[in-house]
N, C-alpha and C. Protein backbone atom coordinates (compact mmCIF):
# COMPACT_ATOMS: atom_id res chain seq x y z
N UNK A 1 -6.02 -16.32 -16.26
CA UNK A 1 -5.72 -15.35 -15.22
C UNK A 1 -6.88 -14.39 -15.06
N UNK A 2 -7.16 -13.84 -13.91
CA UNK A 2 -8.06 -12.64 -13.40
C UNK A 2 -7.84 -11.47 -13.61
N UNK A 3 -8.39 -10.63 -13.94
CA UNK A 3 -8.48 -9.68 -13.21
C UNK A 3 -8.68 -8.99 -12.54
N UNK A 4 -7.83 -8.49 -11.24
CA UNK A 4 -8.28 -8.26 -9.96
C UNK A 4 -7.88 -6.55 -9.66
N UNK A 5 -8.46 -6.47 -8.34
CA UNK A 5 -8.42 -4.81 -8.21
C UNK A 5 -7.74 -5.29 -6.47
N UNK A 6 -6.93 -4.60 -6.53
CA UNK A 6 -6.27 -4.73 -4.91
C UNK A 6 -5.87 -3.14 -4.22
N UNK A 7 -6.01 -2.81 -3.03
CA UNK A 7 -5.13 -1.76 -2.68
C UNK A 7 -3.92 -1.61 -2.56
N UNK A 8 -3.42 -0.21 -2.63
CA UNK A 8 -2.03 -0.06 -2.79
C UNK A 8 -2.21 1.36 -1.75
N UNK A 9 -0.82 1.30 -0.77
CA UNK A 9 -0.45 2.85 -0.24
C UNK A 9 0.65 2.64 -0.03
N UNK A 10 0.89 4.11 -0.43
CA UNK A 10 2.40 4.76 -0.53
C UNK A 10 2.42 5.62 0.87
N UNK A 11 3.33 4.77 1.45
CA UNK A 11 3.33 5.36 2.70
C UNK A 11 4.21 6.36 3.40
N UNK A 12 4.06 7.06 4.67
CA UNK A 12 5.06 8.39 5.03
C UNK A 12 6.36 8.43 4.83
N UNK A 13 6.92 7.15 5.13
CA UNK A 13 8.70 7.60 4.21
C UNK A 13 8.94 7.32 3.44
N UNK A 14 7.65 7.26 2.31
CA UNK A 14 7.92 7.31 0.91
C UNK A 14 7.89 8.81 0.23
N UNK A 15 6.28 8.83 0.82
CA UNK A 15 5.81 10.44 0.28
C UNK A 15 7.16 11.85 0.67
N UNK A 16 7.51 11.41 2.36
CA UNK A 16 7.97 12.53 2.72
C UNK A 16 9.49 12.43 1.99
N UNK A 17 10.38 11.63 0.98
CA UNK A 17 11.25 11.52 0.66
C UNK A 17 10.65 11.55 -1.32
N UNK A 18 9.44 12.37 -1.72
CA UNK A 18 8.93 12.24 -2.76
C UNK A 18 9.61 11.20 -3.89
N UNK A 19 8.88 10.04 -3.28
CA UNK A 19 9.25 8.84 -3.88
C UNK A 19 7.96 8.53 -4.51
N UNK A 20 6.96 9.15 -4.53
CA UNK A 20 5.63 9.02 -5.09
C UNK A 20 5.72 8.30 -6.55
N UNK A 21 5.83 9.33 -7.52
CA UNK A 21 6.11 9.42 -9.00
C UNK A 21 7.27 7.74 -9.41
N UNK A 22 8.08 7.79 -8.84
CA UNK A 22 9.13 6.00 -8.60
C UNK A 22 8.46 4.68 -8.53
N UNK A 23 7.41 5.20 -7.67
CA UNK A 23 6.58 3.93 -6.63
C UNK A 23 5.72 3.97 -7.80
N UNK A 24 4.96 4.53 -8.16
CA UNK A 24 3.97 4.39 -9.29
C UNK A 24 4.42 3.93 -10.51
N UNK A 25 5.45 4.12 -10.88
CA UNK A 25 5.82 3.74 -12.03
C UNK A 25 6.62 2.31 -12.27
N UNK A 26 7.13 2.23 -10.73
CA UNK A 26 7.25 0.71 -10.84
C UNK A 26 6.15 -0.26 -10.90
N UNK A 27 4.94 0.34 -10.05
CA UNK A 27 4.11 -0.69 -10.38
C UNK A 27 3.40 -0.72 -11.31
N UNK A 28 3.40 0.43 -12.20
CA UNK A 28 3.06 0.27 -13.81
C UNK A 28 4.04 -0.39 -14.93
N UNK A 29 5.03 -0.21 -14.34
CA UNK A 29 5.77 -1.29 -15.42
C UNK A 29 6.05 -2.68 -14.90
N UNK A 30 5.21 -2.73 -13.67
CA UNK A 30 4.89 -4.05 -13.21
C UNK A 30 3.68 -5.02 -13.98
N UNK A 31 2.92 -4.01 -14.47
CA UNK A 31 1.35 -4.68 -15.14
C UNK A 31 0.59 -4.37 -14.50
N UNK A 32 0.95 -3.23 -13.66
CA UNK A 32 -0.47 -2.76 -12.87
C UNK A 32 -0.88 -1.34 -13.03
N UNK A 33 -2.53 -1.29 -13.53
CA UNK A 33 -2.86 -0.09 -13.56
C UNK A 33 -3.43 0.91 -12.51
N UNK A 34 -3.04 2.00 -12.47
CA UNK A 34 -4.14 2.82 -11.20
C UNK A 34 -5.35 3.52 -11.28
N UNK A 35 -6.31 2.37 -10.77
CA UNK A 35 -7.61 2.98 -11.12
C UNK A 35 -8.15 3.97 -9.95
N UNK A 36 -7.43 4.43 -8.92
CA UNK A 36 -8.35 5.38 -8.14
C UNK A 36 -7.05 5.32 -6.96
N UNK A 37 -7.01 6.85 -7.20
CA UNK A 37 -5.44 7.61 -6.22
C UNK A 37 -5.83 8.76 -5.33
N UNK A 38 -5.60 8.64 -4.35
CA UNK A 38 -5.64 9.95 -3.66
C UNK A 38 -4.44 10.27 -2.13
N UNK A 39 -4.21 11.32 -2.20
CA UNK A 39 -3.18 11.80 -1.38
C UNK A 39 -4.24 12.28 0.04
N UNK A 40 -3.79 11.90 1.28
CA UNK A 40 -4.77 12.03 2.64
C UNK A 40 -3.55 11.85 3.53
N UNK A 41 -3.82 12.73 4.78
CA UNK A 41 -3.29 12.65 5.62
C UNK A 41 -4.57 11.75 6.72
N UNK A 42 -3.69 10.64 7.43
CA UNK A 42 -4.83 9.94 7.95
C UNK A 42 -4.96 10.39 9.34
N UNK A 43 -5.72 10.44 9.78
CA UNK A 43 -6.13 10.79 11.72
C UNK A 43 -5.69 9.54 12.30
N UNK A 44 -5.69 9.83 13.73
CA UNK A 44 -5.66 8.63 14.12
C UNK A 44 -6.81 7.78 14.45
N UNK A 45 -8.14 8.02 14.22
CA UNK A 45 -9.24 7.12 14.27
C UNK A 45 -9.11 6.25 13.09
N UNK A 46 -9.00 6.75 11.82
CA UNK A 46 -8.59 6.19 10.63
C UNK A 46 -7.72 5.05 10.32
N UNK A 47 -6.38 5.25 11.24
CA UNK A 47 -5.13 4.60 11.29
C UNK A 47 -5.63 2.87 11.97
N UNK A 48 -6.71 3.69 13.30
CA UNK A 48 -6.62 2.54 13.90
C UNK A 48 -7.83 1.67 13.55
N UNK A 49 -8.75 1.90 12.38
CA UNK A 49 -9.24 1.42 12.03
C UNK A 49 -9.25 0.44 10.69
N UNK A 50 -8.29 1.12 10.08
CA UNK A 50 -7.84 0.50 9.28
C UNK A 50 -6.81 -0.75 9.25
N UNK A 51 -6.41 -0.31 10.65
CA UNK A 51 -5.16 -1.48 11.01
C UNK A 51 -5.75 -2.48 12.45
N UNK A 52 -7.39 -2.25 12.59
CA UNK A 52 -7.94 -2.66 13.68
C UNK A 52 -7.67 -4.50 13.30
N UNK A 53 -7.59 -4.77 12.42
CA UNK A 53 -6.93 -6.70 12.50
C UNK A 53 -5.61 -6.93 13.08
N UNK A 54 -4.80 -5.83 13.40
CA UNK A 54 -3.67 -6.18 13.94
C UNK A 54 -3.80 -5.36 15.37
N UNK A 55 -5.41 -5.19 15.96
CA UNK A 55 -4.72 -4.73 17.21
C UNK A 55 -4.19 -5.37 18.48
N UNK A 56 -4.53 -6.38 18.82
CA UNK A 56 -3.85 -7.27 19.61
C UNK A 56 -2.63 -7.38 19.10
N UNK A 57 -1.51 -7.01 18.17
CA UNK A 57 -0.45 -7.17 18.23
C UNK A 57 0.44 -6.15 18.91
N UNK A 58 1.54 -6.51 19.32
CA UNK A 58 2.50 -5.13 19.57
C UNK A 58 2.90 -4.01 18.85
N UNK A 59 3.05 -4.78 17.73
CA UNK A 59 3.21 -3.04 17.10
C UNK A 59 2.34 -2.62 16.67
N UNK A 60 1.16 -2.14 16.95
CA UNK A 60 -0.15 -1.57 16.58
C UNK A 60 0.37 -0.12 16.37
N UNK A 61 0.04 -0.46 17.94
CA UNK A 61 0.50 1.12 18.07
C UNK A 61 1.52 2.40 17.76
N UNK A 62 2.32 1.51 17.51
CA UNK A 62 3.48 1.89 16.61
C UNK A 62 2.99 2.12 15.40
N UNK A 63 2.55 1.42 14.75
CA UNK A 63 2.12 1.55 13.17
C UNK A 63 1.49 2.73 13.27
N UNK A 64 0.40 2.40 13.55
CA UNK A 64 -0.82 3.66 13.98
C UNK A 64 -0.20 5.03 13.80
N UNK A 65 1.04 4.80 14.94
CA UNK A 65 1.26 6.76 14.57
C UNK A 65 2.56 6.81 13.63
N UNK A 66 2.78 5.48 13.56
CA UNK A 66 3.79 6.28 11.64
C UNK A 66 3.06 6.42 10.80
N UNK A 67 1.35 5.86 10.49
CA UNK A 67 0.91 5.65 9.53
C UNK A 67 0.20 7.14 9.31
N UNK A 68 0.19 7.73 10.59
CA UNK A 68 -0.67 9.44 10.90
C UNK A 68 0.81 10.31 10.82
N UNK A 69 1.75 9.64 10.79
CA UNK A 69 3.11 10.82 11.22
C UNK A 69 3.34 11.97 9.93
N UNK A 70 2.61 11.76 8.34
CA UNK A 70 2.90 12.09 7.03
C UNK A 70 2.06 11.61 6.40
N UNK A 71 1.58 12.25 5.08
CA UNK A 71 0.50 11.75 4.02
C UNK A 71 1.14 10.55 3.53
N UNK A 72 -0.02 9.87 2.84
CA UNK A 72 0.28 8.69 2.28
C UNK A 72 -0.57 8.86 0.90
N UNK A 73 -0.21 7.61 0.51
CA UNK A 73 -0.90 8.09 -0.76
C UNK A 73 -1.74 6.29 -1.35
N UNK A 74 -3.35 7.15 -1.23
CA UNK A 74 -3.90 5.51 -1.37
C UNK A 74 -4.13 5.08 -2.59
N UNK A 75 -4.22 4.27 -3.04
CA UNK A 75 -4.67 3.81 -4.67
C UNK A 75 -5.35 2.37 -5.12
N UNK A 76 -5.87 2.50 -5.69
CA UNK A 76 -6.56 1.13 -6.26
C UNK A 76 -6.20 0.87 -7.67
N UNK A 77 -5.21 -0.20 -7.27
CA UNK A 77 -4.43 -1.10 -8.53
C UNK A 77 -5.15 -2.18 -9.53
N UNK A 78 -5.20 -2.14 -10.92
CA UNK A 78 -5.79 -3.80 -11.30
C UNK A 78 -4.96 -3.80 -12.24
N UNK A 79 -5.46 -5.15 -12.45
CA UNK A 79 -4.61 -5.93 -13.40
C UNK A 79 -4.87 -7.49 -12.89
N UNK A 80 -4.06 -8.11 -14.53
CA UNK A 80 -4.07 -9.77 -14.11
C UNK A 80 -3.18 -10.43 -12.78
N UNK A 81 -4.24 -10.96 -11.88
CA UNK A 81 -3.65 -11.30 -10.37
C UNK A 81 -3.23 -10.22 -9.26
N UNK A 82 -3.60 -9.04 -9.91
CA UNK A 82 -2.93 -7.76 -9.06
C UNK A 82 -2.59 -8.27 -7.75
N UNK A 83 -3.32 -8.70 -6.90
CA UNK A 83 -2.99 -9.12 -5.70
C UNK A 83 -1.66 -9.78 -5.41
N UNK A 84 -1.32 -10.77 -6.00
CA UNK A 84 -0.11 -11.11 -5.84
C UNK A 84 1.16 -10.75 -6.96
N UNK A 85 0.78 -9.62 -8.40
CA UNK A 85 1.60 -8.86 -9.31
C UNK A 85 2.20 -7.85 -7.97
N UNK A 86 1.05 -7.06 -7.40
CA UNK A 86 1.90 -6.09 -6.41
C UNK A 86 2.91 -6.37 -5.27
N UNK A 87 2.34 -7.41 -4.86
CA UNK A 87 3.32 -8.39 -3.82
C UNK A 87 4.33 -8.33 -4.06
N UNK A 88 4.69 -9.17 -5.46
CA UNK A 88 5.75 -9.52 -5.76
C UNK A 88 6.66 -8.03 -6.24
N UNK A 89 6.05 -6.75 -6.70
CA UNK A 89 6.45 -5.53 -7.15
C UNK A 89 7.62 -5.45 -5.78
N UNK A 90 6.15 -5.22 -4.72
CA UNK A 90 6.73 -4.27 -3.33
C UNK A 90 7.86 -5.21 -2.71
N UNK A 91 7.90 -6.75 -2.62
CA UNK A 91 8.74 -7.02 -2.36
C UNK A 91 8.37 -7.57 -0.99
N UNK A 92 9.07 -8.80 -0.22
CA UNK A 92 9.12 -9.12 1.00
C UNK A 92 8.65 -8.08 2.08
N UNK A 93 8.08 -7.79 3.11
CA UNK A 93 7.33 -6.89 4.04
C UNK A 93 8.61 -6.67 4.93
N UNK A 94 9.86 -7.55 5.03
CA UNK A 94 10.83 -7.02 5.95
C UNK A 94 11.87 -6.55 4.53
N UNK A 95 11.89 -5.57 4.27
CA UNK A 95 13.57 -5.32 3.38
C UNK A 95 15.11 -5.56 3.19
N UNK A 96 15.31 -6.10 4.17
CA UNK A 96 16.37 -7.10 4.32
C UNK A 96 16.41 -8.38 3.38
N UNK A 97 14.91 -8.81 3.51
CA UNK A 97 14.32 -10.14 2.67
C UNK A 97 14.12 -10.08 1.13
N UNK A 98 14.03 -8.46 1.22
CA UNK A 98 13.40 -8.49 -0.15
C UNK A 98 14.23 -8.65 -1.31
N UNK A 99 13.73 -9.16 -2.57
CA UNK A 99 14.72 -9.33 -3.33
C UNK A 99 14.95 -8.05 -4.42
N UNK A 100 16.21 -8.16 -4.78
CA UNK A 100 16.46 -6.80 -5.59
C UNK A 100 15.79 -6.53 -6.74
N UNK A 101 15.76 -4.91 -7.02
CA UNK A 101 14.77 -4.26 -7.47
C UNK A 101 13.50 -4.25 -7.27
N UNK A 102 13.12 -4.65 -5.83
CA UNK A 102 11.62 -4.64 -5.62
C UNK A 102 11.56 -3.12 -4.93
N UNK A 103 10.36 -2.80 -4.89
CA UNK A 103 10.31 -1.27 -3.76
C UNK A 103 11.01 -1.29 -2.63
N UNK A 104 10.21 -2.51 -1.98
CA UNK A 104 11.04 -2.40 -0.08
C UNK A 104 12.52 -2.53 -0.16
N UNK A 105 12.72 -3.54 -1.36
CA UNK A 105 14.62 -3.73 -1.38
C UNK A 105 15.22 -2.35 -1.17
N UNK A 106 14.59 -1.21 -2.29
CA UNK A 106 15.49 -0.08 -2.87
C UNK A 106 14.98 0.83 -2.09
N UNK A 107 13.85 1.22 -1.59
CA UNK A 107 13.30 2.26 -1.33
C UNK A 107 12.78 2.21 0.41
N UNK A 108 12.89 0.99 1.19
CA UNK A 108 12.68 0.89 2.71
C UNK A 108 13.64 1.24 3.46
N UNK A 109 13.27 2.15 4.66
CA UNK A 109 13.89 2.72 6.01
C UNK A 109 14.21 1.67 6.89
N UNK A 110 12.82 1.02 7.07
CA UNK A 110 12.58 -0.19 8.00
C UNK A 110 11.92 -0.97 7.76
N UNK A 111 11.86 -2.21 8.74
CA UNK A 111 10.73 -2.82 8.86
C UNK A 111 9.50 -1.95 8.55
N UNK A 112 8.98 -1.55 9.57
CA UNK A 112 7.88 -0.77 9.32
C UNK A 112 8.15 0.89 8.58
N UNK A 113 9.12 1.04 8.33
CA UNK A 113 8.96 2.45 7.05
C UNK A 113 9.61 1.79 6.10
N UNK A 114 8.70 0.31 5.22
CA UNK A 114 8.84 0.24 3.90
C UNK A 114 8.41 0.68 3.28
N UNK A 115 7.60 1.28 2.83
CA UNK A 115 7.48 2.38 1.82
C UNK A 115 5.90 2.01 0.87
N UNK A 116 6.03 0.92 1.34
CA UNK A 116 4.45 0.02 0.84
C UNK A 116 3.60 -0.37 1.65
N UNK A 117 1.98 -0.41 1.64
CA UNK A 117 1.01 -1.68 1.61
C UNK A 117 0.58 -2.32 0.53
N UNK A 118 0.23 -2.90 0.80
CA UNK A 118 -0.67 -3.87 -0.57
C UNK A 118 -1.62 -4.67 0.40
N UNK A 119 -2.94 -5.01 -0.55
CA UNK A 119 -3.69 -5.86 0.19
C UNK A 119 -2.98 -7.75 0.22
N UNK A 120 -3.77 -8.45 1.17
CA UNK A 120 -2.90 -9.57 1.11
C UNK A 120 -4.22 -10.73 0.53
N UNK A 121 -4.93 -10.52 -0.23
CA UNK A 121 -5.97 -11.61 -0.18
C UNK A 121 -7.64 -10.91 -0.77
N UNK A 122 -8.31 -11.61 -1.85
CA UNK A 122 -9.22 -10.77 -1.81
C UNK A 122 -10.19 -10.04 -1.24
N UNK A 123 -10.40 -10.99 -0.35
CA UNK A 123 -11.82 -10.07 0.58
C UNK A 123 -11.00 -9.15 1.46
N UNK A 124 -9.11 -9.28 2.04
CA UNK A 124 -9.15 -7.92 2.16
C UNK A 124 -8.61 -6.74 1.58
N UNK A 125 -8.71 -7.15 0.07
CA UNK A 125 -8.65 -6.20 -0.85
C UNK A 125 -10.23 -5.61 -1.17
N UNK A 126 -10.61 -6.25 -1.10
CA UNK A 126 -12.20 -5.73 -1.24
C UNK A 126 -12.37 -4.78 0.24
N UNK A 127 -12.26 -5.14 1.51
CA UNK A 127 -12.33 -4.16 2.63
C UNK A 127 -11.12 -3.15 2.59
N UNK A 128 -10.52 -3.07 1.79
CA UNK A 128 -9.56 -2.10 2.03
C UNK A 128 -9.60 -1.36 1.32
N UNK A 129 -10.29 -1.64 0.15
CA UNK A 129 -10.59 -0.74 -1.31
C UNK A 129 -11.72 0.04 -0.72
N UNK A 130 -12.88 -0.70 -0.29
CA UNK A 130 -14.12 0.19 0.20
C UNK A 130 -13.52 0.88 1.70
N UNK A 131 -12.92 1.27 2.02
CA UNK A 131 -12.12 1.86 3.30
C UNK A 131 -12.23 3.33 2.99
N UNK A 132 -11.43 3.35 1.60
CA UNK A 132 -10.65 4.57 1.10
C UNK A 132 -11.46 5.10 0.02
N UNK A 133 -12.22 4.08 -0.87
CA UNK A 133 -13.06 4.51 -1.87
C UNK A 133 -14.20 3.79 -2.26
N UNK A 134 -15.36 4.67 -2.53
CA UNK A 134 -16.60 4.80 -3.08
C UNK A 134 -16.62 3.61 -4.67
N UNK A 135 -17.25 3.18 -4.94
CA UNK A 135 -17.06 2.61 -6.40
C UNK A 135 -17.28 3.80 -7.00
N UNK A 136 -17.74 4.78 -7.22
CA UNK A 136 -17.97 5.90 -8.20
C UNK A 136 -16.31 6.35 -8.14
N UNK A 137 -15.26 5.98 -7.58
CA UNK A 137 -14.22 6.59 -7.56
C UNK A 137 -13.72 6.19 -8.35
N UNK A 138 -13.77 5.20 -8.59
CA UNK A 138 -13.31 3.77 -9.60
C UNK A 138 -12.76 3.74 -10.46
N UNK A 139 -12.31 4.55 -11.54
CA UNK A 139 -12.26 4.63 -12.93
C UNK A 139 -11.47 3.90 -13.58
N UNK A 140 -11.84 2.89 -13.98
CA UNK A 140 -10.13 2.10 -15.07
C UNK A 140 -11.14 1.60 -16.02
């Protein structure tokens, strides 16, 4: 097995329902460590750049301003396979799907106010990590 570094954010109807401290600790007693956290409120140039692979979709724009509506909270996770350890943490991306005791099961509003991202794949865990952070941020 690898060890990999993936992103993680805790997103606005997590933070604004201080589910912060929950979310973290599930994914530490998942096998994942947090090597680089920070709390940001995002703009919307930010939003839509970060989510610029889904702009031809319909809900872009939607995302975009839930993702600016409240702080979020970004982090860089590792561990063995992190990429797909967090997956499986946060749970199916619709919450309905997800299976119990995952984040989105217990802790999602909606579809889109589940309460998670995660990266889906390495290279865009690698662009999503350098998004939010510097390697000097790095620490694990």
């Amino acid at each position: 097995m690898a060890v990999q570094r993936t992103l993680s954010i805790i997103k606005p109807d997590a933070t604004r329902r201080n589910l912060t401290g929950k979310i973290v600790d599930r994914l530490e007693q998942g096998g994942l460590r947090v090597v680089a956290q920070r709390r940001v409120h995002l703009t919307r140039a930010q939003a839509e750049a970060f989510y610029d692979v889904h702009k031809e979709r319909p809900f872009y724009d939607s995302l975009c301003s839930f993702m600016t509506s409240g702080p979020v909270v970004v982090q860089v996770l590792e561990g063995e396979n992190a990429i797909e350890r967090n997956r499986e943490v946060m749970g199916a991306t619709n919450p309905e799907n997800a299976d119990a005791g995952t984040i989105r099961k217990d802790f999602a509003e909606s579809l889109e106010a589940n309460s998670v991202h995660g990266s889906d794949a390495p290279e865009t865990a690698a662009r999503e990590i350098a998004f939010f952070f510097a390697e000097v941020d790095i620490v694990g």
